[in-house]
N, C-alpha and C. Protein backbone atom coordinates (compact mmCIF):
# COMPACT_ATOMS: atom_id res chain seq x y z
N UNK A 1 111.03 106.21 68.18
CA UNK A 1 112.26 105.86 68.89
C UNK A 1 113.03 107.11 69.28
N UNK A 2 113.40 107.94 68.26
CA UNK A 2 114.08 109.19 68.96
C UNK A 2 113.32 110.18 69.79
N UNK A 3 112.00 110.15 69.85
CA UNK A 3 111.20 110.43 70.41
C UNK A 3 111.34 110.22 72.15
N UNK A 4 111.34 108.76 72.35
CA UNK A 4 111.97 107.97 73.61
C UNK A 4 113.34 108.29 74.05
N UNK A 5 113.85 108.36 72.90
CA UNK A 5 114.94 108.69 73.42
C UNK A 5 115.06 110.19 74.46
N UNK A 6 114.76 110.97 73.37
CA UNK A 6 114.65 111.77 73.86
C UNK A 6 114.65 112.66 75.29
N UNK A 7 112.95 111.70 75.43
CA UNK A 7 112.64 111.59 76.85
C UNK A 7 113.36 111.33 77.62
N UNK A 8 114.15 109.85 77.61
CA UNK A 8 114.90 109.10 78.32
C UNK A 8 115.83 110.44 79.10
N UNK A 9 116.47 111.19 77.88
CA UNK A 9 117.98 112.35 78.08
C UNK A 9 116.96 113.31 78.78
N UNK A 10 116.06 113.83 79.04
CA UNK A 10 115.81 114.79 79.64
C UNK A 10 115.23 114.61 81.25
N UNK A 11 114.72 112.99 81.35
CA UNK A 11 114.48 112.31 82.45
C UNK A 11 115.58 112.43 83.31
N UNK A 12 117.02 111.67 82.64
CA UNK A 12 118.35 111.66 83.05
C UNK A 12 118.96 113.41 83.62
N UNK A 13 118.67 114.32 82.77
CA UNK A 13 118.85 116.10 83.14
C UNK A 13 118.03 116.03 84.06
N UNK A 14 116.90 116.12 84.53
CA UNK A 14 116.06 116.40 85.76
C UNK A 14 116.85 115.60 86.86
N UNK A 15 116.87 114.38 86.69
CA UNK A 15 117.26 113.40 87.95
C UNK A 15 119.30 114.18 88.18
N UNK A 16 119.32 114.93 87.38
CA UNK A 16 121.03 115.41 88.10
C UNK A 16 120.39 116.23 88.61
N UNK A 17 119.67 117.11 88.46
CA UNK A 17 119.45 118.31 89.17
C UNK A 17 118.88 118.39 90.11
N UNK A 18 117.90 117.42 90.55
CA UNK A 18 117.18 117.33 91.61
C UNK A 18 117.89 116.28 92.41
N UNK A 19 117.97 114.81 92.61
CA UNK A 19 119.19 114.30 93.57
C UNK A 19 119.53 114.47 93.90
N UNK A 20 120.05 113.89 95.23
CA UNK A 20 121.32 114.44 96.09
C UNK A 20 122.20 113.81 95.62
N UNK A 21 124.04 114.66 95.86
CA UNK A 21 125.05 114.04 94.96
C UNK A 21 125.44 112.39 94.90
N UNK A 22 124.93 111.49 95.81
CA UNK A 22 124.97 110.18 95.92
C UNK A 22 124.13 109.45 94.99
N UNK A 23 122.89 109.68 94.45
CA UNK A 23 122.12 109.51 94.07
C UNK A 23 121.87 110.20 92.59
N UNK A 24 123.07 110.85 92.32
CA UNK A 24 122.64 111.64 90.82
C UNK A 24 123.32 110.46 90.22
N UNK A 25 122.47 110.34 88.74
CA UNK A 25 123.08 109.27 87.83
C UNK A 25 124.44 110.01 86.91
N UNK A 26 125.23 109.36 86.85
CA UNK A 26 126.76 109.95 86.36
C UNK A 26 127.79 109.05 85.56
N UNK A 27 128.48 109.20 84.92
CA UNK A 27 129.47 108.65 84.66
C UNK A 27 131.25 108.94 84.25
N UNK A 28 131.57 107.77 85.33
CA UNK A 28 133.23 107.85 85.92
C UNK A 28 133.93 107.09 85.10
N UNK A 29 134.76 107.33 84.75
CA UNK A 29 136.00 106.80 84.09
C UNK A 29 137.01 106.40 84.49
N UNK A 30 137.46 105.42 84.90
CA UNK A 30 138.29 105.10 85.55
C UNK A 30 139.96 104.27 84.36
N UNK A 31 140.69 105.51 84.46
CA UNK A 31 141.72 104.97 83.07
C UNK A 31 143.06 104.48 83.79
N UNK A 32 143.74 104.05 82.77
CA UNK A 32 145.04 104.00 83.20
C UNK A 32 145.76 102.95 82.22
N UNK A 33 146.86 102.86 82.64
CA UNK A 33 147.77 101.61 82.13
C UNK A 33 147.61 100.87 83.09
N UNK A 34 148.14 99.34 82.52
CA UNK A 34 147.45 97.87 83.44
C UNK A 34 148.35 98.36 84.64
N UNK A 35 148.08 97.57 85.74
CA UNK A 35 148.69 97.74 86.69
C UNK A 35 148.82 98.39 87.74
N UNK A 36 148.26 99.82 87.07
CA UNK A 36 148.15 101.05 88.26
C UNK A 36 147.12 100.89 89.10
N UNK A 37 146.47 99.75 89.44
CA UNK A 37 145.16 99.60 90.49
C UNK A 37 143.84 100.21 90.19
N UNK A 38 143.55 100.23 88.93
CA UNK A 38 142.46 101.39 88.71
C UNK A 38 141.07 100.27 88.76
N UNK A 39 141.24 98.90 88.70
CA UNK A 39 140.27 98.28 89.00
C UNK A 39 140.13 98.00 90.18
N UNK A 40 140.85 98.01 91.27
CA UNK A 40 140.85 98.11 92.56
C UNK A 40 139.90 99.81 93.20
N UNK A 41 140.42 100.34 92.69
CA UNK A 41 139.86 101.53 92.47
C UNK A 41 138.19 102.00 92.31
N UNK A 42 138.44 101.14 91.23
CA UNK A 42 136.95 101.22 90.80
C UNK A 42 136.15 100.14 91.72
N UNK A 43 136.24 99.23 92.09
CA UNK A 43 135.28 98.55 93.25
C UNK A 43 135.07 99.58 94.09
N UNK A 44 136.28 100.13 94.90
CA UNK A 44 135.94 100.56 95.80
C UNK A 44 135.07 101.88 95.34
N UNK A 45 135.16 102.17 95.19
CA UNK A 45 133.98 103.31 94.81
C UNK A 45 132.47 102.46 94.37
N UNK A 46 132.63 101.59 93.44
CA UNK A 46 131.57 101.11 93.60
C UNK A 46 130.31 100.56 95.18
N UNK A 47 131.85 100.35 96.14
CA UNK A 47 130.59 99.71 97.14
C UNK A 47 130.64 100.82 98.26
N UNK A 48 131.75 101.87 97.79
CA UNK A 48 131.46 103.21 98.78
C UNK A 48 130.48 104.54 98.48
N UNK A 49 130.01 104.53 97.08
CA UNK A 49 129.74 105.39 96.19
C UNK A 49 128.22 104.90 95.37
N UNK A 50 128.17 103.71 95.40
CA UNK A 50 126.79 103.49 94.49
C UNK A 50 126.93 103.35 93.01
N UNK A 51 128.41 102.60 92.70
CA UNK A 51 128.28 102.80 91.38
C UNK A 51 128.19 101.04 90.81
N UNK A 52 127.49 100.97 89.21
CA UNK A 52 127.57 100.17 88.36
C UNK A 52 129.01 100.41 87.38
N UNK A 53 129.96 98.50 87.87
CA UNK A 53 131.14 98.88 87.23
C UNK A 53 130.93 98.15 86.23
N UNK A 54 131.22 98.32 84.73
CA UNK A 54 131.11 98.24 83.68
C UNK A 54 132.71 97.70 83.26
N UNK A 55 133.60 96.35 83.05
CA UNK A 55 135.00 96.77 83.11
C UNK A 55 135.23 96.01 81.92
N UNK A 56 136.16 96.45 81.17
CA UNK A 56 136.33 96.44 79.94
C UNK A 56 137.28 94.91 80.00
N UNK A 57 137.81 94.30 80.65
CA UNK A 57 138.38 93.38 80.62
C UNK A 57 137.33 92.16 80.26
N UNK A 58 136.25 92.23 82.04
CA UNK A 58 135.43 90.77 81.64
C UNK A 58 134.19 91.19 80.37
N UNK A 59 133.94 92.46 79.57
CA UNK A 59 133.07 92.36 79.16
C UNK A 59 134.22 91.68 77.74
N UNK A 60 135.18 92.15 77.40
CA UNK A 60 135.84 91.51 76.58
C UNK A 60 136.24 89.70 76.75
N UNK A 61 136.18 89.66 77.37
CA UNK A 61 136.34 87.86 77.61
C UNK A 61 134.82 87.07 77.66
N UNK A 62 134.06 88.12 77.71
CA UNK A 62 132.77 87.49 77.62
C UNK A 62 132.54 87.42 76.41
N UNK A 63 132.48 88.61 75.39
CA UNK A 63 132.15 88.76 73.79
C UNK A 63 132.95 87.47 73.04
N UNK A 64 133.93 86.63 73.92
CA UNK A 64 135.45 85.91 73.21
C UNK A 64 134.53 84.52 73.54
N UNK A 65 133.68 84.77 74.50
CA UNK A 65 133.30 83.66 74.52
C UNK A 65 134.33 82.66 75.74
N UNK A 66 134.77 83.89 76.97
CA UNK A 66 135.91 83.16 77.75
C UNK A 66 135.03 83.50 79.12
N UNK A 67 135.07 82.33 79.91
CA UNK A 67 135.38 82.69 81.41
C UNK A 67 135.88 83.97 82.25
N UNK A 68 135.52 84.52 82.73
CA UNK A 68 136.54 85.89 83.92
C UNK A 68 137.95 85.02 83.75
N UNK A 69 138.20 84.09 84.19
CA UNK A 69 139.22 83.32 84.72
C UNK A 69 139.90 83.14 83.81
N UNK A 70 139.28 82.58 82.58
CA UNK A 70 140.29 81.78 81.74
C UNK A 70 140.94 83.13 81.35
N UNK A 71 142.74 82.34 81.14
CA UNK A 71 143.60 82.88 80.09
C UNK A 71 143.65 83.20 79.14
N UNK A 72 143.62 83.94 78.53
CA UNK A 72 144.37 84.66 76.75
C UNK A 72 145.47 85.64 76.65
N UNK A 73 146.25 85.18 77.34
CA UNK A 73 147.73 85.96 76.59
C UNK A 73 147.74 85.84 75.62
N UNK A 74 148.38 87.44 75.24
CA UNK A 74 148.38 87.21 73.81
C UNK A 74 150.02 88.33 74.25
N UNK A 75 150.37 88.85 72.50
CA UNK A 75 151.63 89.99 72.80
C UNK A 75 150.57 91.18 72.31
N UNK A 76 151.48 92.39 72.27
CA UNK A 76 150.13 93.76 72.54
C UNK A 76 149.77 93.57 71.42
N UNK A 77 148.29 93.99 70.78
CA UNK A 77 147.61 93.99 69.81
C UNK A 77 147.16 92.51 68.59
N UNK A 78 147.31 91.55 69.64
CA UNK A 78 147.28 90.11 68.88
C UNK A 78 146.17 89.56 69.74
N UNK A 79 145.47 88.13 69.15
CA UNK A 79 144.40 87.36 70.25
C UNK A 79 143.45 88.06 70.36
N UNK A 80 142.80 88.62 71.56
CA UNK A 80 141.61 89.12 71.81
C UNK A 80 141.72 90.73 72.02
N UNK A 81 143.47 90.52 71.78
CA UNK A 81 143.90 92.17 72.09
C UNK A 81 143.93 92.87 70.58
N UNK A 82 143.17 92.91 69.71
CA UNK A 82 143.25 93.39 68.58
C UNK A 82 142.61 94.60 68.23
N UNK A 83 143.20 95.58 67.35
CA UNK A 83 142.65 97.20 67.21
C UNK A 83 141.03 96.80 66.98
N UNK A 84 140.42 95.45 66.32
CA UNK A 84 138.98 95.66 65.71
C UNK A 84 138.40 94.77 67.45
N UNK A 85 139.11 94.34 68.01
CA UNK A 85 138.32 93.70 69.24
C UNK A 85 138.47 94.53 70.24
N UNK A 86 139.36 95.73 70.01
CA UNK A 86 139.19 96.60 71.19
C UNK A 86 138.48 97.80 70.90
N UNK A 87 137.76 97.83 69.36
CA UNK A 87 136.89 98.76 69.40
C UNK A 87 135.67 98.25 69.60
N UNK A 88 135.30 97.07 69.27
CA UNK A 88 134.08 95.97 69.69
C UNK A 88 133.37 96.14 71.36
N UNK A 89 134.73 95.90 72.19
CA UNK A 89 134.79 95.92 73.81
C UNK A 89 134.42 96.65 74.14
N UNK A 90 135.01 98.20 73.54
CA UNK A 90 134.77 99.84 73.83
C UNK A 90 133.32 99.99 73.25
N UNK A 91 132.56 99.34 72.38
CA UNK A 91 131.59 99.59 71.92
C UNK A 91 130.63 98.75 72.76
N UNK A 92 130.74 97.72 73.12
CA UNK A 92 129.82 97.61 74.44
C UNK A 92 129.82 97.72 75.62
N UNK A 93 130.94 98.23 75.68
CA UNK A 93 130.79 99.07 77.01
C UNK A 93 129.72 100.36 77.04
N UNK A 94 130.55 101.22 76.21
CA UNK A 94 129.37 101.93 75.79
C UNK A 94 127.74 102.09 76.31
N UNK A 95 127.80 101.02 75.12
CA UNK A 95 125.95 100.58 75.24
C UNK A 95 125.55 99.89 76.91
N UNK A 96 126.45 99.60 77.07
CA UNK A 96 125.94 98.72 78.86
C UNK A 96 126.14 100.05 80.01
N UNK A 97 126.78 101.12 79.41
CA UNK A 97 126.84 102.35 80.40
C UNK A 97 125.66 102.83 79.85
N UNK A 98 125.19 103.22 78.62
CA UNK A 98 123.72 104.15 78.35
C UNK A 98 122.64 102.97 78.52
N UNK A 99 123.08 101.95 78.88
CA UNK A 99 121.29 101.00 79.45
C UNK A 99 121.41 100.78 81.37
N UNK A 100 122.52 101.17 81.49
CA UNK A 100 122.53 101.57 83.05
C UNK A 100 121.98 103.04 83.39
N UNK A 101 122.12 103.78 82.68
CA UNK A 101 122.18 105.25 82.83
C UNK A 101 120.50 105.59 82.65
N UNK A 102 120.44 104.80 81.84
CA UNK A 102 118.73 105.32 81.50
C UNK A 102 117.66 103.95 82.29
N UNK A 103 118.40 103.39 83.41
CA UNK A 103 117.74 102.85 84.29
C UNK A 103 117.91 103.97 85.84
N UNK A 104 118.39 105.33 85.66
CA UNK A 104 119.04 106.15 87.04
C UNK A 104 119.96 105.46 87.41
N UNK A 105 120.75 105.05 86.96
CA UNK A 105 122.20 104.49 87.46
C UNK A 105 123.24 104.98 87.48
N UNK A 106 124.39 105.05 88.54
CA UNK A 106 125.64 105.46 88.46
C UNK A 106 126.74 104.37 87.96
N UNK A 107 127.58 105.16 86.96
CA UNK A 107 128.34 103.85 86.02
C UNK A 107 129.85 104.09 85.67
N UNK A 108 130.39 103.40 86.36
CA UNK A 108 132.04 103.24 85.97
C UNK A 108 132.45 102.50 85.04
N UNK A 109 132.97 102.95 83.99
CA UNK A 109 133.76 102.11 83.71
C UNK A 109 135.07 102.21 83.46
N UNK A 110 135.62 100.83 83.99
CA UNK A 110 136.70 100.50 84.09
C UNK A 110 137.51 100.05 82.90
N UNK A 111 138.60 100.77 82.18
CA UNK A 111 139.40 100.47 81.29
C UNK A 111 140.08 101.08 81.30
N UNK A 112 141.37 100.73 80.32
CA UNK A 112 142.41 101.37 80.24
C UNK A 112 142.46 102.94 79.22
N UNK A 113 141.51 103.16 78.20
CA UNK A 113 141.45 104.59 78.06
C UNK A 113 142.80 104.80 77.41
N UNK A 114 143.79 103.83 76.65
CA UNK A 114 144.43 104.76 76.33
C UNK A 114 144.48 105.73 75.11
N UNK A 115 143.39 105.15 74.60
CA UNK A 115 143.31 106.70 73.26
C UNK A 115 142.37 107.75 73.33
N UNK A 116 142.88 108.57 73.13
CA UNK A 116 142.04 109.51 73.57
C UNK A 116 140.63 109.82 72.88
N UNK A 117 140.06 109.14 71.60
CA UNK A 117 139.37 108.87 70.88
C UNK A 117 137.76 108.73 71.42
N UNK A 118 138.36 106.94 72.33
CA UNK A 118 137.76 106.63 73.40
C UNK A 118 137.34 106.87 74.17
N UNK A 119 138.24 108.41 74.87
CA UNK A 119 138.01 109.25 76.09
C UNK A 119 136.91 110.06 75.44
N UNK A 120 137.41 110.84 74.45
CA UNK A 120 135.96 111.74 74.23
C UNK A 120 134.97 111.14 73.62
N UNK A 121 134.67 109.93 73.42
CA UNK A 121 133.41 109.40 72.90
C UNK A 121 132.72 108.81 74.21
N UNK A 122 132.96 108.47 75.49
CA UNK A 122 132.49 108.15 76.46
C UNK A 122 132.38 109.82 77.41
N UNK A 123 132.72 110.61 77.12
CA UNK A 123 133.03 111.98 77.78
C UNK A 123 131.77 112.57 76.36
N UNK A 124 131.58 112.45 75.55
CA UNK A 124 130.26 113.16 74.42
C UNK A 124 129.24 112.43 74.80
N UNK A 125 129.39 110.99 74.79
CA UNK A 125 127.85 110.77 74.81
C UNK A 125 127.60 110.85 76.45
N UNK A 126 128.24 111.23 77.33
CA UNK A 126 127.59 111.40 78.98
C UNK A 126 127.38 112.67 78.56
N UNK A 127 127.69 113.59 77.77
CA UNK A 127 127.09 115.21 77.39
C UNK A 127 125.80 115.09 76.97
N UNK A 128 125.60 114.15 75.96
CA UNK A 128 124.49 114.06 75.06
C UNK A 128 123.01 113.70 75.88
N UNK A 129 124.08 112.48 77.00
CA UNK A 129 122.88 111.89 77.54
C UNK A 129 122.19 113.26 79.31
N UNK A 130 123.19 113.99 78.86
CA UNK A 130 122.73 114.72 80.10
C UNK A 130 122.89 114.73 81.53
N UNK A 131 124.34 113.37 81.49
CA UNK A 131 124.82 113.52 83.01
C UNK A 131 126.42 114.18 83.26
N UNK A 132 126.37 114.01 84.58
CA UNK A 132 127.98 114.69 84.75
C UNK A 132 128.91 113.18 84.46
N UNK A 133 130.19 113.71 84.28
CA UNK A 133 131.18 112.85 83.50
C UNK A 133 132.24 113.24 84.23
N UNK A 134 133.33 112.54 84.48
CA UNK A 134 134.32 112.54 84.97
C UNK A 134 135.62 111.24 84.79
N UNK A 135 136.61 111.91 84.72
CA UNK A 135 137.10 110.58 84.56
C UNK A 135 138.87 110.81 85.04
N UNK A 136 139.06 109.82 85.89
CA UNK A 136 140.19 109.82 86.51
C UNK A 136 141.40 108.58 86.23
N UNK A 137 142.42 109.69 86.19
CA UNK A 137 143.42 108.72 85.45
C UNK A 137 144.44 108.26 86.57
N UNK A 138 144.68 107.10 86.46
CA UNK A 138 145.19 106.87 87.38
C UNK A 138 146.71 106.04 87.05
N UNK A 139 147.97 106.53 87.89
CA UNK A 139 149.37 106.02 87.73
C UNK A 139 149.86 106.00 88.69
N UNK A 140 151.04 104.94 88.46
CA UNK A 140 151.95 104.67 89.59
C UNK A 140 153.13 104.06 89.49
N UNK A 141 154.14 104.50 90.22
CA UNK A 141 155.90 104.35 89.52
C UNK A 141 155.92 103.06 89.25
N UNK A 142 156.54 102.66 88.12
CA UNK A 142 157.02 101.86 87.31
C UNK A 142 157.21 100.13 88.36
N UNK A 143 157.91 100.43 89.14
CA UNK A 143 158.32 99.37 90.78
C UNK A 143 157.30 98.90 91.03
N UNK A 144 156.14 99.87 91.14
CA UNK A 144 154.71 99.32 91.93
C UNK A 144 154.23 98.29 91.30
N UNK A 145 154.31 98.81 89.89
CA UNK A 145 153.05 98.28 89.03
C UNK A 145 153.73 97.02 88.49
N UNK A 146 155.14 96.92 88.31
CA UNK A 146 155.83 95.91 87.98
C UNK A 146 155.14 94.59 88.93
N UNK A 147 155.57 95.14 90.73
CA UNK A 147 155.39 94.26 91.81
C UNK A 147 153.76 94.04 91.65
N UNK A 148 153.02 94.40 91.51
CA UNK A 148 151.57 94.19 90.71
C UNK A 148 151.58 93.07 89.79
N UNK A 149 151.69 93.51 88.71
CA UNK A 149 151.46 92.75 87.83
C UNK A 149 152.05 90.99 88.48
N UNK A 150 153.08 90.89 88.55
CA UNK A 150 154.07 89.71 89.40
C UNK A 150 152.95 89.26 90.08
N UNK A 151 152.34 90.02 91.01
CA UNK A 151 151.63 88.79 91.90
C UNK A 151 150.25 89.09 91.45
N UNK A 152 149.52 89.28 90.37
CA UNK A 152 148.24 89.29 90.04
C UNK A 152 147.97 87.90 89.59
N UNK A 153 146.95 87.50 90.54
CA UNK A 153 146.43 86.11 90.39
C UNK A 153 144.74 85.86 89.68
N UNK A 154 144.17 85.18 89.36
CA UNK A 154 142.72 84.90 89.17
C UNK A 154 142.02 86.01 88.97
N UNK A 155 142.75 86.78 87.73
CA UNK A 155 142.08 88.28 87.55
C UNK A 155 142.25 88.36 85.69
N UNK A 156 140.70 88.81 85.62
CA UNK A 156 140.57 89.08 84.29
C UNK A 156 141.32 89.38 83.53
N UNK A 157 142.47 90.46 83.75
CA UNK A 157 143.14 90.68 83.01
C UNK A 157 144.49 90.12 82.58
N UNK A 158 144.46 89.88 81.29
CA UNK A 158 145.83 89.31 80.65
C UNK A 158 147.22 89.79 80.78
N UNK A 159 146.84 91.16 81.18
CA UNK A 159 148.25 92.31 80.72
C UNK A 159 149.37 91.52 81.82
N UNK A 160 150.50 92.09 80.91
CA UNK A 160 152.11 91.16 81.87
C UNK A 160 152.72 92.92 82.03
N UNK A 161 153.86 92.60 82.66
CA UNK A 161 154.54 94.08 82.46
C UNK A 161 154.90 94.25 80.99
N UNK A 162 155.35 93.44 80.19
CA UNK A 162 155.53 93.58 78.68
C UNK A 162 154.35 94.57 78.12
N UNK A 163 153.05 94.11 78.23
CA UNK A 163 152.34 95.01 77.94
C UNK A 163 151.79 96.10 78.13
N UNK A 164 151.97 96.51 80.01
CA UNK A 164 152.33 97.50 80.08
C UNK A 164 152.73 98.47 79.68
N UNK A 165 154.22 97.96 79.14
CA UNK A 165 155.83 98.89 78.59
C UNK A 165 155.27 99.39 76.96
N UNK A 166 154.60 98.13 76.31
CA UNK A 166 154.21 98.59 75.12
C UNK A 166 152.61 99.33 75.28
N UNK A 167 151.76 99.33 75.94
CA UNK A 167 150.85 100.83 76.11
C UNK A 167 151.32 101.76 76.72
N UNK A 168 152.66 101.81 77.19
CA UNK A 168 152.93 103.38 78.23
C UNK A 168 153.20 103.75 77.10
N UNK A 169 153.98 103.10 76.00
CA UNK A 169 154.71 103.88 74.81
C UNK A 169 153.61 104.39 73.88
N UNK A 170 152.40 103.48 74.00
CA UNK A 170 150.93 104.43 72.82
C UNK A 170 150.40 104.85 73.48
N UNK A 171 150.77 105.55 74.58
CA UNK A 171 149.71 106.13 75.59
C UNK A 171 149.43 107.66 74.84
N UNK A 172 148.14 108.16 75.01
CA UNK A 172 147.98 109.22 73.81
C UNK A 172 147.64 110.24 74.84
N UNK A 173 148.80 111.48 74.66
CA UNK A 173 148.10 112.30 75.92
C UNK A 173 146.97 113.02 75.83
N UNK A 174 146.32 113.67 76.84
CA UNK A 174 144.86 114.35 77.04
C UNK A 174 145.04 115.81 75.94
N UNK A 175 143.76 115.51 75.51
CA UNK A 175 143.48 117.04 74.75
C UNK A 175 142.40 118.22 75.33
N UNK A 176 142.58 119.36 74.74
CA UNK A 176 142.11 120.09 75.61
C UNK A 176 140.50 119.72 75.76
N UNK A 177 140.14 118.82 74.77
CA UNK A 177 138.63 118.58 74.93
C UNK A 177 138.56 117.59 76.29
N UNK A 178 139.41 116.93 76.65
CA UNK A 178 139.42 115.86 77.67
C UNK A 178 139.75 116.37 79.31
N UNK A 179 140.49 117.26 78.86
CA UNK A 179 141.28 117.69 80.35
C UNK A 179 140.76 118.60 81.20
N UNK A 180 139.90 119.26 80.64
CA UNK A 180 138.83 119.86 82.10
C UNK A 180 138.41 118.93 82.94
N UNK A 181 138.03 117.56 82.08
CA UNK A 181 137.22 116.59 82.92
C UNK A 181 137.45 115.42 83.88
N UNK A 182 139.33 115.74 83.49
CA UNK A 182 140.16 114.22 84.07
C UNK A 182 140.70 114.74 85.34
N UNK A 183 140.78 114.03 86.48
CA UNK A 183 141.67 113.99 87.64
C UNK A 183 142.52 113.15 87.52
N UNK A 184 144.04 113.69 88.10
CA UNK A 184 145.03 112.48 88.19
C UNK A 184 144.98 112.17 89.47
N UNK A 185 145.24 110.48 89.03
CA UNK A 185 145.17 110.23 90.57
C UNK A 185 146.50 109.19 90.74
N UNK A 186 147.45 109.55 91.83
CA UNK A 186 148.58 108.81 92.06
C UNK A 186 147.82 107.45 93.56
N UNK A 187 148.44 106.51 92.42
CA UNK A 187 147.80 105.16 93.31
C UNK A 187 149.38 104.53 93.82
N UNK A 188 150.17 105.32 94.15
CA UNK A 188 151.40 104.12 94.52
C UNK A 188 151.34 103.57 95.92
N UNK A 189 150.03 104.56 96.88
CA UNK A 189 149.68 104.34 98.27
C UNK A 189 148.99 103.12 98.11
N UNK A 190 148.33 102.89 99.38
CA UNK A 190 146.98 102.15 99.64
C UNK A 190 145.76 101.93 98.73
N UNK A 191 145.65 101.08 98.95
CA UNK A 191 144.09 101.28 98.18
C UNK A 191 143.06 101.96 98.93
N UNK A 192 143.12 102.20 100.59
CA UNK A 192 142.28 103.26 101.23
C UNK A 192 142.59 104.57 100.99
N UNK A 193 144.02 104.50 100.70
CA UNK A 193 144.27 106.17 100.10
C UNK A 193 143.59 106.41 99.05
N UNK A 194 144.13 105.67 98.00
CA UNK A 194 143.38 106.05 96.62
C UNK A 194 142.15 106.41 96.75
N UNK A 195 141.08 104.92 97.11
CA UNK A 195 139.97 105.97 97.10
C UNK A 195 139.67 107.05 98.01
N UNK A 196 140.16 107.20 99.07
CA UNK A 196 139.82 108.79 99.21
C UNK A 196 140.11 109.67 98.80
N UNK A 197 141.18 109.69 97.85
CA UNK A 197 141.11 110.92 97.01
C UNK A 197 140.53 110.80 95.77
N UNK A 198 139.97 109.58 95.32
CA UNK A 198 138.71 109.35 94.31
C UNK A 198 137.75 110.01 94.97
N UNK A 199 136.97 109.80 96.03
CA UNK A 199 135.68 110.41 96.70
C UNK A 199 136.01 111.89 96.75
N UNK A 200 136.90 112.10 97.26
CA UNK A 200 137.38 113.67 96.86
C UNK A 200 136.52 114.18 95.30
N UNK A 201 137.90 113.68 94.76
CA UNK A 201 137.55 113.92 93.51
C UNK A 201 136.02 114.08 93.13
N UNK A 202 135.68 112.89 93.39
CA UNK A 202 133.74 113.05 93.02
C UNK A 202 132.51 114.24 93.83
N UNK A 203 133.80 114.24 95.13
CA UNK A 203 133.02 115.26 95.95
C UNK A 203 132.69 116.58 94.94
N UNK A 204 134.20 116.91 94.82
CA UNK A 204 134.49 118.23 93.64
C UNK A 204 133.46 118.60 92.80
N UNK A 205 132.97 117.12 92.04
CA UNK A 205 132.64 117.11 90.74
C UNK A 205 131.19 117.39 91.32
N UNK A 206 130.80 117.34 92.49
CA UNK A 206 129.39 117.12 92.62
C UNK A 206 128.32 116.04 92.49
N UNK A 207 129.19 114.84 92.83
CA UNK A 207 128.46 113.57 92.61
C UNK A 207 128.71 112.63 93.53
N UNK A 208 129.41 113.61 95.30
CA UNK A 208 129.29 112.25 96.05
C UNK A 208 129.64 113.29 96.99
N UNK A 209 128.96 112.79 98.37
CA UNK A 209 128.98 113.55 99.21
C UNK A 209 128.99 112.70 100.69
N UNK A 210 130.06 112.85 101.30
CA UNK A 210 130.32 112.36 102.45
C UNK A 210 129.14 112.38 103.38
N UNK A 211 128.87 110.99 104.43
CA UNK A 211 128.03 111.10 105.30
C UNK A 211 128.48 111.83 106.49
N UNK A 212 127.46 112.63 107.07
CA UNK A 212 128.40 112.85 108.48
C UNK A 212 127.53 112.27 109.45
């Protein structure tokens, strides 16, 4: 088995180096507090970019045994929002990014990221596994995300502005192990803005490259 493995991580190192940046297998991070559009975000890159989105919301309502659709409000850290069910969520995410990755896949995932724990354990094992990593954080004034949340309809996620207010307050800032690798990205524009300065961003990183 570690043997395979092995292989697998050095298969994954060849295929960055040889690929063109559209086509190298990678993984994006897409963070934030609820609201700031970062799952909006992350589609679009997915169907502009080639990526597998991985999002921490429906894989958590799936493990619950819930519908995309169905409801679970809960208040922060209660219901399905609990410290041992949000390390559960984070832990298969995980595993559904390294069984994408070692199929040559490009893989987002989408969550909120706010501990930084999280950040460098999805930022180590894209080291381990031998691809590029990146991960972009994404915010937007307080007004926006309020008027967001208000009209978010038939969407996975539970978060209200209440919960919001209580993750801006545990929001854990970046350490120096994290912050070479993060872009901020201000989403209070468009969602065509945003992602173009996501594709930017990936341009930078060497993992996406405009057609001409």
């Amino acid at each position: 088995m570690a043997a395979r493995e092995r292989a697998k991580r050095y298969w994954l190192l060849a295929l960055g180096k040889l690929e063109e940046p559209n086509r190298k297998p990678c993984l994006v991070l897409v963070g934030g507090l609820p609201g700031t559009g970062k799952s909006t975000l992350a589609e679009g890159l997915s169907q502009n970019a080639g990526f597998e989105v991985v999002r921490s919301d429906l894989v958590r309502k799936e493990m619950a045994g819930l519908s995309a659709e169905s409801r679970a409000p809960a208040r922060f850290g209660e219901g399905i929002y609990t410290s041992d069910s949000d390390s559960k969520t984070y832990a298969e995410c995980l595993r559904r990014t390294e069984e994408h990755l070692f199929q040559g896949k490009r893989v987002i995932v989408d969550a909120t990221f706010r501990e930084e724990e999280k950040r460098r354990l999805f930022l180590q094992a894209a080291h381990s596994w031998g691809v590029s990593a990146l991960c972009l954080h994404c915010q937007a004034d307080a007004n926006i995300v309020h008027r967001r949340l208000e009209s978010r309809r038939n969407d996975a996620s539970d978060a209200d502005w209440a919960i919001h207010q209580k993750a801006a307050e545990r929001w854990e800032p970046l350490s120096e192990q994290t912050r070479p690798f993060t872009r901020e990205m201000d989403l209070n524009g468009s969602a065509n803005s945003a992602l173009a300065a996501a594709l930017d961003a990936l341009a930078d990183a060497g993992i996406y490259e405009q057609a001409i």
